[in-house]
C-alpha atoms as a PDB file:
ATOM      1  CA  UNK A   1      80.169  97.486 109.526  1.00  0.00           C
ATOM      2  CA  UNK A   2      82.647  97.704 112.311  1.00  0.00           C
ATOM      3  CA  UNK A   3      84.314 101.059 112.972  1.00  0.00           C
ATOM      4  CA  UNK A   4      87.231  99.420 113.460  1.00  0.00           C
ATOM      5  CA  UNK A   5      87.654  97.720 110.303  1.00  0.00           C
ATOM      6  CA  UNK A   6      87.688 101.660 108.958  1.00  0.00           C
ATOM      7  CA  UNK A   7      90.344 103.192 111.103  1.00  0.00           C
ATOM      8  CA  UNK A   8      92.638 100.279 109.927  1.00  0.00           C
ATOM      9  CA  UNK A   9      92.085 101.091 106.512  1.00  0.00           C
ATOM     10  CA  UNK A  10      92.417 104.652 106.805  1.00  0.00           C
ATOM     11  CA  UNK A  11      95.945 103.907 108.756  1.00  0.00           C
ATOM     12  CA  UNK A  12      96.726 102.005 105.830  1.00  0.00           C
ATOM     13  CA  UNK A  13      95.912 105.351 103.845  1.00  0.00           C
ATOM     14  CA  UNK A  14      98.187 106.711 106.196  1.00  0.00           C
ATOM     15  CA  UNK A  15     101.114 104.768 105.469  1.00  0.00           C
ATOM     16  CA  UNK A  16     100.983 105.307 101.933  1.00  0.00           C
ATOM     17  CA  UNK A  17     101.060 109.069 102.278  1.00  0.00           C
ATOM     18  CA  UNK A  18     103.754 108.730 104.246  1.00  0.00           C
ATOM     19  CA  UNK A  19     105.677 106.764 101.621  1.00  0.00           C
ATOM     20  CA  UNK A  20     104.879 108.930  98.759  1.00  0.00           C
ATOM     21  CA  UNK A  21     105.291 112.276 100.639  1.00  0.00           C
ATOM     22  CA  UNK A  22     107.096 114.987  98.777  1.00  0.00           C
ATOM     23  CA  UNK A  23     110.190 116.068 100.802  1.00  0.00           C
ATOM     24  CA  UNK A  24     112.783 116.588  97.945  1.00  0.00           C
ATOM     25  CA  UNK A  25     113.081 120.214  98.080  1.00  0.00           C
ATOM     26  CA  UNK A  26     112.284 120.568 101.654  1.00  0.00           C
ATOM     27  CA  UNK A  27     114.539 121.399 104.313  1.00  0.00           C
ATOM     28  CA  UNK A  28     113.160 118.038 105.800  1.00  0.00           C
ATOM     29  CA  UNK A  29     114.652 116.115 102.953  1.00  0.00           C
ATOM     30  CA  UNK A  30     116.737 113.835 105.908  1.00  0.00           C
ATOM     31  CA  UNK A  31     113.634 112.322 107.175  1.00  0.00           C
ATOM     32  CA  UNK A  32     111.915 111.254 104.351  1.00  0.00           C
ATOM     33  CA  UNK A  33     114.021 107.293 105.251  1.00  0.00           C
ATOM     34  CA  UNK A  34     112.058 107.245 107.777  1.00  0.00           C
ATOM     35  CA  UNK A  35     108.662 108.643 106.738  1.00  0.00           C
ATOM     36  CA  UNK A  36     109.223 106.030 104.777  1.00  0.00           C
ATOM     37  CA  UNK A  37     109.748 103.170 106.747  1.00  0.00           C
ATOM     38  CA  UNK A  38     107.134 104.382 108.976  1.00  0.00           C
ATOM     39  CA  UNK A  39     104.723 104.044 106.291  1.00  0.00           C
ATOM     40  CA  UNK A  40     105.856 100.724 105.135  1.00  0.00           C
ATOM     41  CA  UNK A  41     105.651  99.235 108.756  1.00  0.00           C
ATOM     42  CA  UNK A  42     101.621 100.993 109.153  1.00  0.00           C
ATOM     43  CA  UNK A  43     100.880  99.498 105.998  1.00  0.00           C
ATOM     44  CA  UNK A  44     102.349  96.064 106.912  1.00  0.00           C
ATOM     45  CA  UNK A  45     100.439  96.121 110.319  1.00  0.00           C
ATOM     46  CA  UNK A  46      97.327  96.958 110.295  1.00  0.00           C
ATOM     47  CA  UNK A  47      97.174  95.018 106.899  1.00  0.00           C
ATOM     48  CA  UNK A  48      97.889  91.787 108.855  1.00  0.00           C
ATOM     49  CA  UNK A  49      95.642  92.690 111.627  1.00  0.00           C
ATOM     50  CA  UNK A  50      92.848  93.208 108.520  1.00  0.00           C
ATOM     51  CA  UNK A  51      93.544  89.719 107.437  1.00  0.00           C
ATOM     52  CA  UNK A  52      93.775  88.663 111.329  1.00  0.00           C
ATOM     53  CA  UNK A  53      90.191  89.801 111.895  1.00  0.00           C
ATOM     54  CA  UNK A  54      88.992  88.631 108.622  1.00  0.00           C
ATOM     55  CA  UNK A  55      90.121  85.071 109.579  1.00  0.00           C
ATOM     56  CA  UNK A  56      88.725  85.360 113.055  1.00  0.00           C
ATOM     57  CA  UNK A  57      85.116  86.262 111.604  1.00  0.00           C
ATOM     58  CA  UNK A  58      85.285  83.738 108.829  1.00  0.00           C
ATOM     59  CA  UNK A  59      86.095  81.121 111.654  1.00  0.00           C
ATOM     60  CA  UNK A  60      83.089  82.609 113.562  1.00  0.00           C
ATOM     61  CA  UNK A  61      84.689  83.668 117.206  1.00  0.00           C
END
């Protein structure tokens, strides 16, 4: 399997921890926007470059 294919999902892993991490009580409350929306972009990029690859092998480059 390719090793790459793994370190996009575990980036995708990534993203949602970032999303659902637990800042409410935290003195780092204020960044938890963008915690957020830096887990919502990781998830939304290497998701398309998942599909991207999956295409490219299905097409047989």
């Amino acid at each position: 399997m390719d090793k790459l294919a793994f370190l996009f999902l575990a980036c995708i892993l990534a993203g949602f921890a970032l999303i659902k991490l637990p800042l409410a009580g935290s003195p780092l409350a204020g960044i938890q926007p963008i915690t957020s929306l830096i887990g919502i972009l990781a998830i939304l990029v290497f998701s398309l470059v998942l599909i991207f690859r999956g295409i490219i092998a299905l097409v047989g480059k």
